[in-house]
N, C-alpha and C. Protein backbone atom coordinates (compact mmCIF):
# COMPACT_ATOMS: atom_id res chain seq x y z
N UNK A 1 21.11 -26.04 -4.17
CA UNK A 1 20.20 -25.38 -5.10
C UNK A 1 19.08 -24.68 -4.34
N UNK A 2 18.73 -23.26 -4.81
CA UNK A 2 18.08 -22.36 -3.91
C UNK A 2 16.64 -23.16 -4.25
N UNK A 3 15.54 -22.99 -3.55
CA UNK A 3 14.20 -23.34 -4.24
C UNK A 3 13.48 -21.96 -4.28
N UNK A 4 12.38 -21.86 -5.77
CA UNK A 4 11.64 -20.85 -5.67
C UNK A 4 10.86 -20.31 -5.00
N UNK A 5 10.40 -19.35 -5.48
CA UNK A 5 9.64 -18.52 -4.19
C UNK A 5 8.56 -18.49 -4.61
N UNK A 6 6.94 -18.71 -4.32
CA UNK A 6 6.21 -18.65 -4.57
C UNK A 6 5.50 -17.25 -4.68
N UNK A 7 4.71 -16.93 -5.72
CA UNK A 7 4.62 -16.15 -6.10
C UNK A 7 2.90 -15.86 -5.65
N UNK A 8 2.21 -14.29 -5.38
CA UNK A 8 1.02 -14.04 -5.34
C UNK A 8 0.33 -15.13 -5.75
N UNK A 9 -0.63 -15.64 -4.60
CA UNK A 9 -2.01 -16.32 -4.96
C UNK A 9 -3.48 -14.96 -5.04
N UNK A 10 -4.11 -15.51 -6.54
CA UNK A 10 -5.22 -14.82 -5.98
C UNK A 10 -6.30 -15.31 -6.59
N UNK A 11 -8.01 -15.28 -5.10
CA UNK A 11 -8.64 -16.44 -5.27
C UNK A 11 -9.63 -15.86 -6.12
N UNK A 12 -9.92 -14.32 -5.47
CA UNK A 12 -11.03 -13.31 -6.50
C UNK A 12 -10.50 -12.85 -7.05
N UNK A 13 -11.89 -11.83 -8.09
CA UNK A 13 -11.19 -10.80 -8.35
C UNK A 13 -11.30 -9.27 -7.79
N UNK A 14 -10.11 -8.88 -7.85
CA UNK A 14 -10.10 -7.99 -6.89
C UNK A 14 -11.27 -6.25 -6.90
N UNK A 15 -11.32 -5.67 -6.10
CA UNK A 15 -12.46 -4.99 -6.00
C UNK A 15 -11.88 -3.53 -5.76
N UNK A 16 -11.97 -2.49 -6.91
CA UNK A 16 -11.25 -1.32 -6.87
C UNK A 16 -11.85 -0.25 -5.33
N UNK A 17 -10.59 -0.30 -5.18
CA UNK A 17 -11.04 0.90 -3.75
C UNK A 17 -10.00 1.62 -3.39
N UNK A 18 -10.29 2.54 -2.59
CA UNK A 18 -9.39 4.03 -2.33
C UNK A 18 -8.89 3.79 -0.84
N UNK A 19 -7.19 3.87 -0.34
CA UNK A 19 -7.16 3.32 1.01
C UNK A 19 -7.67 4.74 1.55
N UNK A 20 -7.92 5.66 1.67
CA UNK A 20 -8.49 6.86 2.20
C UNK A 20 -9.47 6.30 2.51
N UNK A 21 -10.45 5.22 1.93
CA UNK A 21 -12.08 5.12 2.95
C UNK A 21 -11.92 4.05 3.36
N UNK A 22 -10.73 3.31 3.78
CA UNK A 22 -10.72 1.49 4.58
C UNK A 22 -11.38 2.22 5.51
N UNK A 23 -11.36 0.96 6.36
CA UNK A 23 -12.27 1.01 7.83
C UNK A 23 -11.91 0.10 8.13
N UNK A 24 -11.84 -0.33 9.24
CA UNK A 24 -11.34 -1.51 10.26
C UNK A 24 -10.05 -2.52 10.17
N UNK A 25 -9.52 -3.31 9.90
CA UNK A 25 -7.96 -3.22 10.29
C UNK A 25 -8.04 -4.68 9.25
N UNK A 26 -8.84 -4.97 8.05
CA UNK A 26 -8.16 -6.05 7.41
C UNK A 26 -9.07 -5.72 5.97
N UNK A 27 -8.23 -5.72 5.24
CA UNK A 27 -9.12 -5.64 3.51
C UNK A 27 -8.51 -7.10 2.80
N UNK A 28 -9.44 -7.26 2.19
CA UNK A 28 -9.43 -8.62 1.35
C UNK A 28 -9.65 -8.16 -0.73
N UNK A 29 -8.86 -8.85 -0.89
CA UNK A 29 -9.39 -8.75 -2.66
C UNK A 29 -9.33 -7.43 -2.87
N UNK A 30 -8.43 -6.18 -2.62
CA UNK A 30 -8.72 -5.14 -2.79
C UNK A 30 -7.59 -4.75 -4.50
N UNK A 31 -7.88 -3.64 -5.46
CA UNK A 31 -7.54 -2.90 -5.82
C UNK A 31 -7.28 -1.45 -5.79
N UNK A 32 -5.99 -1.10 -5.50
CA UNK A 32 -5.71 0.14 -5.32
C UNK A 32 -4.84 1.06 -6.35
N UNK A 33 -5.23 2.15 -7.09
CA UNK A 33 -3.97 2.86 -7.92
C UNK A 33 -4.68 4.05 -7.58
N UNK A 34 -3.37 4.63 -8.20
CA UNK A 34 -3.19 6.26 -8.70
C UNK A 34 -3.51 6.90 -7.46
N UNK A 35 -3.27 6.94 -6.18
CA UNK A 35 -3.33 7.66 -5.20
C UNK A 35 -2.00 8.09 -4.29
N UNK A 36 -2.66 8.99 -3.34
CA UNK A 36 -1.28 9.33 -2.50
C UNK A 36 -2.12 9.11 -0.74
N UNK A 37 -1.44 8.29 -0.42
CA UNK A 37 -2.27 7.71 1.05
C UNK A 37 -1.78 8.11 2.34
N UNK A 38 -2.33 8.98 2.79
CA UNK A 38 -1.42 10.12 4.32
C UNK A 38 -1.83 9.67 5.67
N UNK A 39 -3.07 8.87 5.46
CA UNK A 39 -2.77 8.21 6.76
C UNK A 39 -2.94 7.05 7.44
N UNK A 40 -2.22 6.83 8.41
CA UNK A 40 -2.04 5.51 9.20
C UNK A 40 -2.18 4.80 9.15
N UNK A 41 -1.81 3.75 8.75
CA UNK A 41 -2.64 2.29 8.40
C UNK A 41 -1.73 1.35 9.21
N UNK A 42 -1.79 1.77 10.29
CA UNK A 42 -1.03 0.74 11.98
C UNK A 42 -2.16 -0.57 11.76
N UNK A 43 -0.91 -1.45 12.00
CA UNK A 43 -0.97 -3.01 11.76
C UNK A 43 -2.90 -3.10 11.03
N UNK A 44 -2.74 -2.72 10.06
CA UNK A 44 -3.35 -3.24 9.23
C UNK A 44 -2.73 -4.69 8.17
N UNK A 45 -4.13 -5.45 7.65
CA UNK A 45 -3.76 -6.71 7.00
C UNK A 45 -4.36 -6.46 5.96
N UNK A 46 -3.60 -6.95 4.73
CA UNK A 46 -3.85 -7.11 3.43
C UNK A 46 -4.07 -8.04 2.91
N UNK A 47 -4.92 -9.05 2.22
CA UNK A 47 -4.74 -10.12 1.45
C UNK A 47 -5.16 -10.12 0.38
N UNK A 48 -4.44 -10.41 -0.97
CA UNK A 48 -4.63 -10.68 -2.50
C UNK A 48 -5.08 -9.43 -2.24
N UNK A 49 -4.09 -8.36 -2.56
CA UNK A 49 -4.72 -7.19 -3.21
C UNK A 49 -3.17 -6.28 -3.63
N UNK A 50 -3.25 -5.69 -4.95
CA UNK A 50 -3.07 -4.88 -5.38
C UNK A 50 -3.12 -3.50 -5.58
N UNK A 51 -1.53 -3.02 -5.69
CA UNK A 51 -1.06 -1.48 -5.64
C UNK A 51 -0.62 -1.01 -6.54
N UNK A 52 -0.91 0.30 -7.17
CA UNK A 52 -0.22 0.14 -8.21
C UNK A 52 -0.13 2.02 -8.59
N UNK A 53 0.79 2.65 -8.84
CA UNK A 53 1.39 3.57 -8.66
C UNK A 53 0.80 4.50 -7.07
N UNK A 54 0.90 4.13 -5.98
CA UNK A 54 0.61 4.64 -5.06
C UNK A 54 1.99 5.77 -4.22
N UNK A 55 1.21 6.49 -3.63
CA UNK A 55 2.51 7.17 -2.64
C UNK A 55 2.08 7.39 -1.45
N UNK A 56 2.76 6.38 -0.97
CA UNK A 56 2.29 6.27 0.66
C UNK A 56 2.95 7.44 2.01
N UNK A 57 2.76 7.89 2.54
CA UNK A 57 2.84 9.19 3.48
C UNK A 57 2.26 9.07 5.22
N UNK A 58 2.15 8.24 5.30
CA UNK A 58 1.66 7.62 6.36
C UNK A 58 2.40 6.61 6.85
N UNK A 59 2.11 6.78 9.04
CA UNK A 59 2.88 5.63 9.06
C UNK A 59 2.26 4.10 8.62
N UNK A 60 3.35 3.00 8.68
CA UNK A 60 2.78 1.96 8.40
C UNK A 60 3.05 0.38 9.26
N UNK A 61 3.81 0.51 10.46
CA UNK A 61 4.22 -0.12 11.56
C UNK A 61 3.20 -1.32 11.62
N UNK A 62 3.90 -2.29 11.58
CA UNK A 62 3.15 -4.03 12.06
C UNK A 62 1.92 -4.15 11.11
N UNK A 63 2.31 -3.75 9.97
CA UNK A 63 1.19 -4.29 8.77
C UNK A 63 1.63 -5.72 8.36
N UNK A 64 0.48 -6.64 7.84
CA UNK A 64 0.77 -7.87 7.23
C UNK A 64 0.45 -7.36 6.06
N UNK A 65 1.06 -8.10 5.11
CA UNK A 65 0.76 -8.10 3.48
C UNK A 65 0.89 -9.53 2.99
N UNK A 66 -0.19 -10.26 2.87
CA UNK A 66 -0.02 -11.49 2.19
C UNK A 66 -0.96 -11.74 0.56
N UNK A 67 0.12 -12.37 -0.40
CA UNK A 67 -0.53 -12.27 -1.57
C UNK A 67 -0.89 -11.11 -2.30
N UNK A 68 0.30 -10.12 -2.25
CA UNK A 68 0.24 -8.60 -2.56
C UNK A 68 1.12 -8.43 -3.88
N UNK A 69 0.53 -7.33 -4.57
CA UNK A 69 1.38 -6.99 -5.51
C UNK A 69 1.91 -5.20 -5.65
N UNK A 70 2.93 -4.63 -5.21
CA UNK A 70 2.98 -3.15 -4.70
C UNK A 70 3.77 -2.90 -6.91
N UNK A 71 3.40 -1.96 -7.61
CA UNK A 71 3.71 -2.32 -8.74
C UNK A 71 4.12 -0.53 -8.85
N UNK A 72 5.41 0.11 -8.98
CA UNK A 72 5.67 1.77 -9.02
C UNK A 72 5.01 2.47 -7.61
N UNK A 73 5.10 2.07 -6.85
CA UNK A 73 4.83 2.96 -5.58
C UNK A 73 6.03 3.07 -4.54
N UNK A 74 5.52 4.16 -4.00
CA UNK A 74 7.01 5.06 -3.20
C UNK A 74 6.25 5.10 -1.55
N UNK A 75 7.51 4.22 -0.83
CA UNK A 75 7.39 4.03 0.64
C UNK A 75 8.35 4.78 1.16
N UNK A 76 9.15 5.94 0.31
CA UNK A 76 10.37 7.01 0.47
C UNK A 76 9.71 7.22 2.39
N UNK A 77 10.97 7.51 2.88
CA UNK A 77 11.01 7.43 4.35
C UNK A 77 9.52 6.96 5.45
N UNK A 78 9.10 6.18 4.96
CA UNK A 78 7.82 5.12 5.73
C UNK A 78 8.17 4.33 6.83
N UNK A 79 7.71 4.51 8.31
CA UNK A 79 8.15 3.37 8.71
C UNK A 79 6.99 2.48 8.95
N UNK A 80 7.53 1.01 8.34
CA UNK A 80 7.04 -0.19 7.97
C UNK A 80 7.59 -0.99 8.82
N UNK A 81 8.28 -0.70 10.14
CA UNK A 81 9.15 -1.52 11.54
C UNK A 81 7.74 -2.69 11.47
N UNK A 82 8.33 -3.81 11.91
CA UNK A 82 7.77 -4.93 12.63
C UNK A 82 6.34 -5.36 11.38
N UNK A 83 6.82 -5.21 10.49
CA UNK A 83 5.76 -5.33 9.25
C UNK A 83 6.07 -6.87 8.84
N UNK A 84 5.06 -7.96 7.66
CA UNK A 84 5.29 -8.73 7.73
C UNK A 84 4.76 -9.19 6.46
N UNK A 85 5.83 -9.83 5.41
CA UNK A 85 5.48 -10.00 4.09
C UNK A 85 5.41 -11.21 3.35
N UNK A 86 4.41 -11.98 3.44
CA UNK A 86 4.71 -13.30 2.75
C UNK A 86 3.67 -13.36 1.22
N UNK A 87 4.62 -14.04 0.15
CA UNK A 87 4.25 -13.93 -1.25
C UNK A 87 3.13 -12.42 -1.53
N UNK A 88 4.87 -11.80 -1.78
CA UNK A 88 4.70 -10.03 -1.98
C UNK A 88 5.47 -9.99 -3.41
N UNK A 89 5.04 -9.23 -3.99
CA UNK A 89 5.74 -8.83 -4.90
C UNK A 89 6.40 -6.98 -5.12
N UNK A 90 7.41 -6.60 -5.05
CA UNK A 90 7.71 -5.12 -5.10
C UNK A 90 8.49 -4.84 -6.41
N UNK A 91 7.49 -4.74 -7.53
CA UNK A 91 7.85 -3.79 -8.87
C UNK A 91 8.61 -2.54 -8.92
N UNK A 92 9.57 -1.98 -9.18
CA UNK A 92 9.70 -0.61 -9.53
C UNK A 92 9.06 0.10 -8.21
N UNK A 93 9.71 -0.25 -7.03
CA UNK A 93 8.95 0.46 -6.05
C UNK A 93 10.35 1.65 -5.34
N UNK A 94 9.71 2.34 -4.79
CA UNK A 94 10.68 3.57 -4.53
C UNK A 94 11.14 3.74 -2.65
N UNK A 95 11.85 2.91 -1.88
CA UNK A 95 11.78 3.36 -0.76
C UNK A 95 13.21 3.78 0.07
N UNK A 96 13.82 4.60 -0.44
CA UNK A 96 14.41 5.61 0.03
C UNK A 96 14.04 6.24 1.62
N UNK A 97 15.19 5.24 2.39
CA UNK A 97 15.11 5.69 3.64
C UNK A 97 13.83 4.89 4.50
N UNK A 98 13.09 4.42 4.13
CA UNK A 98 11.78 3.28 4.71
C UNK A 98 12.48 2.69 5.80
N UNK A 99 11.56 2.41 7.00
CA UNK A 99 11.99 1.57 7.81
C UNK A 99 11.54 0.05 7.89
N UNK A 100 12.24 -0.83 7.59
CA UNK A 100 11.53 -2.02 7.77
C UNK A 100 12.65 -3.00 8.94
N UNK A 101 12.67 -1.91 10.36
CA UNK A 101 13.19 -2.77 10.93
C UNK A 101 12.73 -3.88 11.58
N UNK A 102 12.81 -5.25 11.93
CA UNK A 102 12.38 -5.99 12.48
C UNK A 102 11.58 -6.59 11.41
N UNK A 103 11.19 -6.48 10.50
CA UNK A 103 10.23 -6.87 9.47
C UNK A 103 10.62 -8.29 9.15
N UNK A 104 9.68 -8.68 8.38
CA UNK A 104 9.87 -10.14 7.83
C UNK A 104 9.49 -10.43 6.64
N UNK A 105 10.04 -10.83 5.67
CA UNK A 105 10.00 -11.38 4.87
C UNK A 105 9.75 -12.42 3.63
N UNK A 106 8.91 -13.02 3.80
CA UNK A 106 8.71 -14.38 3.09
C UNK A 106 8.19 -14.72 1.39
N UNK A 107 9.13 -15.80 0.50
CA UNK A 107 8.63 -15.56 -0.75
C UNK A 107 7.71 -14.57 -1.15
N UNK A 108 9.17 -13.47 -0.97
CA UNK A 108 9.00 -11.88 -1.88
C UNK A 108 10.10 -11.86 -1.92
N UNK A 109 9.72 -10.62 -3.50
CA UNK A 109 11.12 -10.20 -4.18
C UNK A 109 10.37 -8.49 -4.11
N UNK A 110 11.55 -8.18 -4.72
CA UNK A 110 12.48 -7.05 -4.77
C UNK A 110 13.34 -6.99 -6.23
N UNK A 111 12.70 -6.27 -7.14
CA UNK A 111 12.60 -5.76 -8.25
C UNK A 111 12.53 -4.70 -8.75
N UNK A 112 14.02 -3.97 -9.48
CA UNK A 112 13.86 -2.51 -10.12
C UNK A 112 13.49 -2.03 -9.25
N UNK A 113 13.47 -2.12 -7.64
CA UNK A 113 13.41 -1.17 -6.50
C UNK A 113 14.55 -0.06 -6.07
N UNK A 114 14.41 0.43 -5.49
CA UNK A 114 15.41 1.79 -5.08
C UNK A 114 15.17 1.55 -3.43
N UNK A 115 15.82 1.49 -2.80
CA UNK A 115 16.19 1.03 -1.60
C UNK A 115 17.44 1.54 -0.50
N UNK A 116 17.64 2.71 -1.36
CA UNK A 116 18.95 3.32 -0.77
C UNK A 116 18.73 4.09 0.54
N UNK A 117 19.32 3.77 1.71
CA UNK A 117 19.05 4.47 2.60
C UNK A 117 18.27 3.67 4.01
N UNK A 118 17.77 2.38 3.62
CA UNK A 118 16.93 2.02 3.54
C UNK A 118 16.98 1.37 4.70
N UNK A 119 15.99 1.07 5.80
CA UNK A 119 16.59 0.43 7.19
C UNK A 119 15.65 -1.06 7.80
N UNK A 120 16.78 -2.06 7.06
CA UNK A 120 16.15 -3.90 7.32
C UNK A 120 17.08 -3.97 8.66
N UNK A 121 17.61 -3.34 9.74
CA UNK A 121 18.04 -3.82 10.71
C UNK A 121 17.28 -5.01 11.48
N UNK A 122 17.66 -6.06 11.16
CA UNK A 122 17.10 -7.50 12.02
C UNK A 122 16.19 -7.98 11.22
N UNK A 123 15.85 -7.63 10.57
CA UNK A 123 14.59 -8.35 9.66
C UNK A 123 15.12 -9.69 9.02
N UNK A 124 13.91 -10.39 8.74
CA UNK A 124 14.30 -12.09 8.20
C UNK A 124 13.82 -11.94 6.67
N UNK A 125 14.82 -12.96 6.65
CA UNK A 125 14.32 -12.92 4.81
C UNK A 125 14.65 -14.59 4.92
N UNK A 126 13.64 -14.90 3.80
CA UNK A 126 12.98 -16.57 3.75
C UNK A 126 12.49 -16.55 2.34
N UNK A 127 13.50 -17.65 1.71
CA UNK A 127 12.92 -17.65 0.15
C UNK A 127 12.56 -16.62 -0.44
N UNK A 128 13.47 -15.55 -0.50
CA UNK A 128 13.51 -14.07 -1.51
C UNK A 128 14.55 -14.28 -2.64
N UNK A 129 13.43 -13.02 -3.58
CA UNK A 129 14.31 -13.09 -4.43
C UNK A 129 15.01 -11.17 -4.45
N UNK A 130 16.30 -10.96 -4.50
CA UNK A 130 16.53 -9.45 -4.77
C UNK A 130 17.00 -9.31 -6.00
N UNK A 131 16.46 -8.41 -7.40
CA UNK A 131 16.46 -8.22 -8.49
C UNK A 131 16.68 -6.98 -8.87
N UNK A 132 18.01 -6.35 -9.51
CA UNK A 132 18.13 -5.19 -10.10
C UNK A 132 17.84 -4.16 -9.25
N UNK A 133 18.43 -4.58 -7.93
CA UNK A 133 17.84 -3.13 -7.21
C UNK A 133 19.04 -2.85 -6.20
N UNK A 134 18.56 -1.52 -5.81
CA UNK A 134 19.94 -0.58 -5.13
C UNK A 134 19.67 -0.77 -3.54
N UNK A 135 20.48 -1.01 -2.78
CA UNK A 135 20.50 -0.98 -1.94
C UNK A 135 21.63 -0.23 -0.84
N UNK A 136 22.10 0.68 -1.79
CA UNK A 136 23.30 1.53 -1.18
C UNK A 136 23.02 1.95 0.00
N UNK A 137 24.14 2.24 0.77
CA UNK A 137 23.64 2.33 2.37
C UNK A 137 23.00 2.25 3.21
N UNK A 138 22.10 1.22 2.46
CA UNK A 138 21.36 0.63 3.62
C UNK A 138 21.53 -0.12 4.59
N UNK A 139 21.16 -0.31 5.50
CA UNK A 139 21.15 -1.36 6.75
C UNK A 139 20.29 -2.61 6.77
N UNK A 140 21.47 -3.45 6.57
CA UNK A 140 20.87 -4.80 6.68
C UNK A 140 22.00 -5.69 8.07
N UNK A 141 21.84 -4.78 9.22
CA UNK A 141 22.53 -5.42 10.11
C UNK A 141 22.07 -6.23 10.90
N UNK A 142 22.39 -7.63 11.43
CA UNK A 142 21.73 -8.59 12.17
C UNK A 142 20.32 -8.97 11.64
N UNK A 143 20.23 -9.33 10.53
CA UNK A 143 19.17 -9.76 9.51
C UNK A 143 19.91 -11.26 9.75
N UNK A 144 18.54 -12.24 9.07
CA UNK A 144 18.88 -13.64 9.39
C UNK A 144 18.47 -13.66 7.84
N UNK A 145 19.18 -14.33 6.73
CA UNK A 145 18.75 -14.82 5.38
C UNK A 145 18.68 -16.28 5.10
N UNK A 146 17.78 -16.70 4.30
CA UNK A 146 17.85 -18.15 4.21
C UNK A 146 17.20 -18.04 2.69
N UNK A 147 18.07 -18.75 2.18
CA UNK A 147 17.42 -19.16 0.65
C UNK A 147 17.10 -17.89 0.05
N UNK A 148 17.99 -17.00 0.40
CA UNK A 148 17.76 -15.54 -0.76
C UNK A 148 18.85 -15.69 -1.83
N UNK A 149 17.98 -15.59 -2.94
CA UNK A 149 18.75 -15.26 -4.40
C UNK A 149 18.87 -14.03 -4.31
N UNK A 150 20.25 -13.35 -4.94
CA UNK A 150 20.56 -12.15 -5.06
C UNK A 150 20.48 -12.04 -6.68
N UNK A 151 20.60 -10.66 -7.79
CA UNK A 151 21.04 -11.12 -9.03
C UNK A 151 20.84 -9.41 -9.39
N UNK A 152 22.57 -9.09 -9.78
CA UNK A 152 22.62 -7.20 -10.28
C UNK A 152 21.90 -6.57 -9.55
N UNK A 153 22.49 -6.75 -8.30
CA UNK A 153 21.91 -5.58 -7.24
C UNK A 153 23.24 -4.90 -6.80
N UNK A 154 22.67 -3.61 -6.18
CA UNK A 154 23.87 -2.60 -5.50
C UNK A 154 24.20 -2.35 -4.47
N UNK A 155 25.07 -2.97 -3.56
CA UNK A 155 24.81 -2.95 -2.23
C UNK A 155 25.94 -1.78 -1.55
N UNK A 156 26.79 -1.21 -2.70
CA UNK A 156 27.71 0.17 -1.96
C UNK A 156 27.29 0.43 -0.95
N UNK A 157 28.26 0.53 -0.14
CA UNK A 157 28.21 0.82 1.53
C UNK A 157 27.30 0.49 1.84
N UNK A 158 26.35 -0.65 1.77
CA UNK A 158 26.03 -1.08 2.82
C UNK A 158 25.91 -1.82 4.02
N UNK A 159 25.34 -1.53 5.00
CA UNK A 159 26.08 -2.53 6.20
C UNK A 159 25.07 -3.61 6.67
N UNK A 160 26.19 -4.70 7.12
CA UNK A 160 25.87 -6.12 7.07
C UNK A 160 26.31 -6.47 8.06
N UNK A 161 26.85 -5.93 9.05
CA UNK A 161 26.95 -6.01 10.59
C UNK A 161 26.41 -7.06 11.18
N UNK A 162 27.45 -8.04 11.81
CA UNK A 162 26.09 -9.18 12.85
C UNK A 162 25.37 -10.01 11.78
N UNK A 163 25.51 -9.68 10.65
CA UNK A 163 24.78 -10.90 9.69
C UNK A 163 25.64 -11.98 9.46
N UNK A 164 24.96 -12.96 8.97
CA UNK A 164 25.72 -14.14 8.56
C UNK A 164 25.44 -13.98 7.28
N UNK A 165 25.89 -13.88 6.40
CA UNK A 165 25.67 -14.42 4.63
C UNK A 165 26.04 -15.85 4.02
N UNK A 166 25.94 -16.84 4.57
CA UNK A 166 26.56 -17.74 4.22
C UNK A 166 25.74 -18.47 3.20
N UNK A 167 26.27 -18.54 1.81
CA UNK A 167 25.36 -18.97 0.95
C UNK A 167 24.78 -18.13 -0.33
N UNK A 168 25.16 -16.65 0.26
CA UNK A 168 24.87 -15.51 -0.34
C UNK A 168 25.56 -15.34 -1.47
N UNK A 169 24.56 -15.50 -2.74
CA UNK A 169 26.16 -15.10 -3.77
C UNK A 169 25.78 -13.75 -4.28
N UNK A 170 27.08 -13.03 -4.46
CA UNK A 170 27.23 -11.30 -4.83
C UNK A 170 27.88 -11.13 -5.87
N UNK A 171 28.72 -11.97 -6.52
CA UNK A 171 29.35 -12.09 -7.67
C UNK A 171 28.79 -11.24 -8.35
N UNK A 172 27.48 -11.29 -8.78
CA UNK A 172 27.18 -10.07 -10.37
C UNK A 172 26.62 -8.83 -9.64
N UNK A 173 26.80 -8.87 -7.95
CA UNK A 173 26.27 -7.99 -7.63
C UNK A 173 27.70 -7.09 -7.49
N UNK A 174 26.88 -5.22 -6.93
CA UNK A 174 28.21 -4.45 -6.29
C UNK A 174 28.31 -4.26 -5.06
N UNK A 175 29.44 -4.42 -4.20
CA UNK A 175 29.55 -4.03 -2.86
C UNK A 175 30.66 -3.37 -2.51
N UNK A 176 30.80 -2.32 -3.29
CA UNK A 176 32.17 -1.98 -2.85
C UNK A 176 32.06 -0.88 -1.73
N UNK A 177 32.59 -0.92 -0.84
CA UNK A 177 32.59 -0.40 0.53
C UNK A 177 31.81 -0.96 1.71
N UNK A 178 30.79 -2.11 1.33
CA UNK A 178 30.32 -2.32 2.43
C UNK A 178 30.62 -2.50 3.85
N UNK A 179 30.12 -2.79 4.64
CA UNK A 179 30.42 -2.69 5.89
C UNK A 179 30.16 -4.30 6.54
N UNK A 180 30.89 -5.20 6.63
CA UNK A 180 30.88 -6.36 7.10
C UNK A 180 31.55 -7.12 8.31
N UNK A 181 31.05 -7.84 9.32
CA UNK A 181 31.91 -8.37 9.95
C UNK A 181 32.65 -9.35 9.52
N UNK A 182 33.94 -9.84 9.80
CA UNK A 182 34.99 -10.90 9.78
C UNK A 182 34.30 -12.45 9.60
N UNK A 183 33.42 -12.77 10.38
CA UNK A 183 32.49 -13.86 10.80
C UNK A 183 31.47 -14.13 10.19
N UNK A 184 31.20 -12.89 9.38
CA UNK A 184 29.95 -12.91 8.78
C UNK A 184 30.30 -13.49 7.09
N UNK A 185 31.43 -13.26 6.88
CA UNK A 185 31.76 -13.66 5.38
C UNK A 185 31.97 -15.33 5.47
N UNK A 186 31.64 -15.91 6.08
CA UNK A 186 32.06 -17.63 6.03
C UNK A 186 30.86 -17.97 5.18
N UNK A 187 31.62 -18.67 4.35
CA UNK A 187 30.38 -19.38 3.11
C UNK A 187 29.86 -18.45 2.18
N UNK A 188 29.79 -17.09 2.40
CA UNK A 188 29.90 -16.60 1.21
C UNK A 188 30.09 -16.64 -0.06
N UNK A 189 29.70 -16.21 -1.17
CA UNK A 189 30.22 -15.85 -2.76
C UNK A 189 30.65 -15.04 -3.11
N UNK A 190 31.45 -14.80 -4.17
CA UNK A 190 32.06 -13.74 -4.57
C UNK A 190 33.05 -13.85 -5.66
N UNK A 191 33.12 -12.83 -6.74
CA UNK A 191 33.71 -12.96 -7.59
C UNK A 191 35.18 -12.68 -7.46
N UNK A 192 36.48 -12.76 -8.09
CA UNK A 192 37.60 -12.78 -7.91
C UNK A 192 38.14 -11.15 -7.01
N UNK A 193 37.35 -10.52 -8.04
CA UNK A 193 37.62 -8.37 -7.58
C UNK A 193 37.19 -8.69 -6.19
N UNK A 194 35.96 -8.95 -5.74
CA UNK A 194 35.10 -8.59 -4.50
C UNK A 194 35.81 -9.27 -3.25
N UNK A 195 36.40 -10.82 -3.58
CA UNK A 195 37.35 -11.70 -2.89
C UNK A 195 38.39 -11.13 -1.90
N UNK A 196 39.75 -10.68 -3.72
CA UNK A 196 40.61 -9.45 -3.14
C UNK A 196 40.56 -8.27 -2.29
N UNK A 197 39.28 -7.50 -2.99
CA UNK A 197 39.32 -6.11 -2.33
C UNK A 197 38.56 -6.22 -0.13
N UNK A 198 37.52 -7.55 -0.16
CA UNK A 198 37.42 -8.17 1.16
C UNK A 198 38.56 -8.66 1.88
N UNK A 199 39.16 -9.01 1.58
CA UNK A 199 40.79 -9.48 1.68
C UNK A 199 41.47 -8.43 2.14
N UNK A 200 41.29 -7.44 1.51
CA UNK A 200 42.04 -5.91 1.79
C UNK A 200 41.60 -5.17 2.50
N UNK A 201 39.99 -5.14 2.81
CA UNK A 201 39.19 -5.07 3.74
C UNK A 201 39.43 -5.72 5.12
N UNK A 202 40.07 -6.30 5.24
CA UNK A 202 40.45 -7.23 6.62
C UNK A 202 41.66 -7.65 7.01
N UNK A 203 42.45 -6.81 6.01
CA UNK A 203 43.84 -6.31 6.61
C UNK A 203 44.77 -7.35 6.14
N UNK A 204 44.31 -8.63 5.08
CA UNK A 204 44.86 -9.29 4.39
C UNK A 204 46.08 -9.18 3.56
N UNK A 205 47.06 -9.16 3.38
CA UNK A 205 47.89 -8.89 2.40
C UNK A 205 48.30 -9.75 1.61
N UNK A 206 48.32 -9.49 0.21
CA UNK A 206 48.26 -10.73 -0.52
C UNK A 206 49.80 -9.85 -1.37
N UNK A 207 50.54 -11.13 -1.97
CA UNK A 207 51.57 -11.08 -2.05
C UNK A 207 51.09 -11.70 -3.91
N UNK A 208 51.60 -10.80 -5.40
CA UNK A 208 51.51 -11.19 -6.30
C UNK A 208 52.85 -11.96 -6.96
């Protein structure tokens, strides 16, 4: 049995501000909407603060985000490499092509996100949840997962190279074409279609 993921703590309340006038490399208790943010915010730290229709345009490399809520905002081709996320929440967020290689993960989900394109090469995931979201060709190769719930997500062609999934269930999810190693499917889930057509995928021949 998976255990939950803990969800945003927050101790204030938060304090509306524009990331165009941060200054120095850590905001606390912040509120942020309705903007479009162009620059740099290199390994900057976030705590208990809120986003909420933003469009980010800037890079964003070795940021922490702890106790965050990102709610309709677009990280469309961002790189977010070596970034680091514990009790995050991502609403309806848009990141098409984003880099979050090396990144990390921790009790956060992934919700009504768009994710196609999208690059988790090596990144860890720890008590996540992934919800209703697309993840078509993206790269999730040599990623380490532990205790991720999956549930109606889209994973068409994407690749899973060097991962282990063991534990992973995909059943209500789609994967048709992904890209998987042989080694990597041990312990896996999967519904009867996804079983077969992996089967056929690996040169299996099954005899009716």
């Amino acid at each position: 049995m998976k255990k939950m993921i803990t969800v945003p703590q927050f101790y204030a309340e938060p304090e509306t501000l524009q990331l165009k006038n941060l200054r120095g490399l850590r905001t606390d208790s912040a509120a942020f909407s309705d903007e479009e943010c162009t620059q740099p915010l290199f390994s900057h730290e976030f705590y208990e603060c809120t986003f909420t229709d933003i469009t980010f345009r800037g890079r964003m490399s070795g940021c922490l985000f702890a106790d965050c809520i990102f709610d309709h905002c677009d990280f469309s081709n961002i790189d977010l490499s070596e970034s680091v996320c514990r009790r995050v929440q991502f609403k309806a967020c848009r990141m098409t092509g984003t880099e979050w290689v090396r990144s990390s993960f921790q009790d956060t989900e992934f919700s009504s996100c768009h994710c196609g394109y999208a690059n988790f090469y090596g990144a860890k995931w720890k008590l996540c949840a992934l919800t209703d979201s697309k993840f078509t060709e993206a790269s999730l190769s040599e990623s380490k997962f532990n205790d991720v719930r999956l549930s109606r997500c889209d994973f068409t062609k994407a690749e899973f190279a060097l991962t282990s999934l063991k534990g992973m269930d995909f059943s209500d999810s789609v994967i048709d074409g992904f890209t998987v190693s042989p080694e990597s499917l041990k312990g896996v889930i999967m519904n009867e279609e996804q079983a077969l057509a992996c089967a056929v995928l690996l040169g299996i021949r099954i005899r009716h």
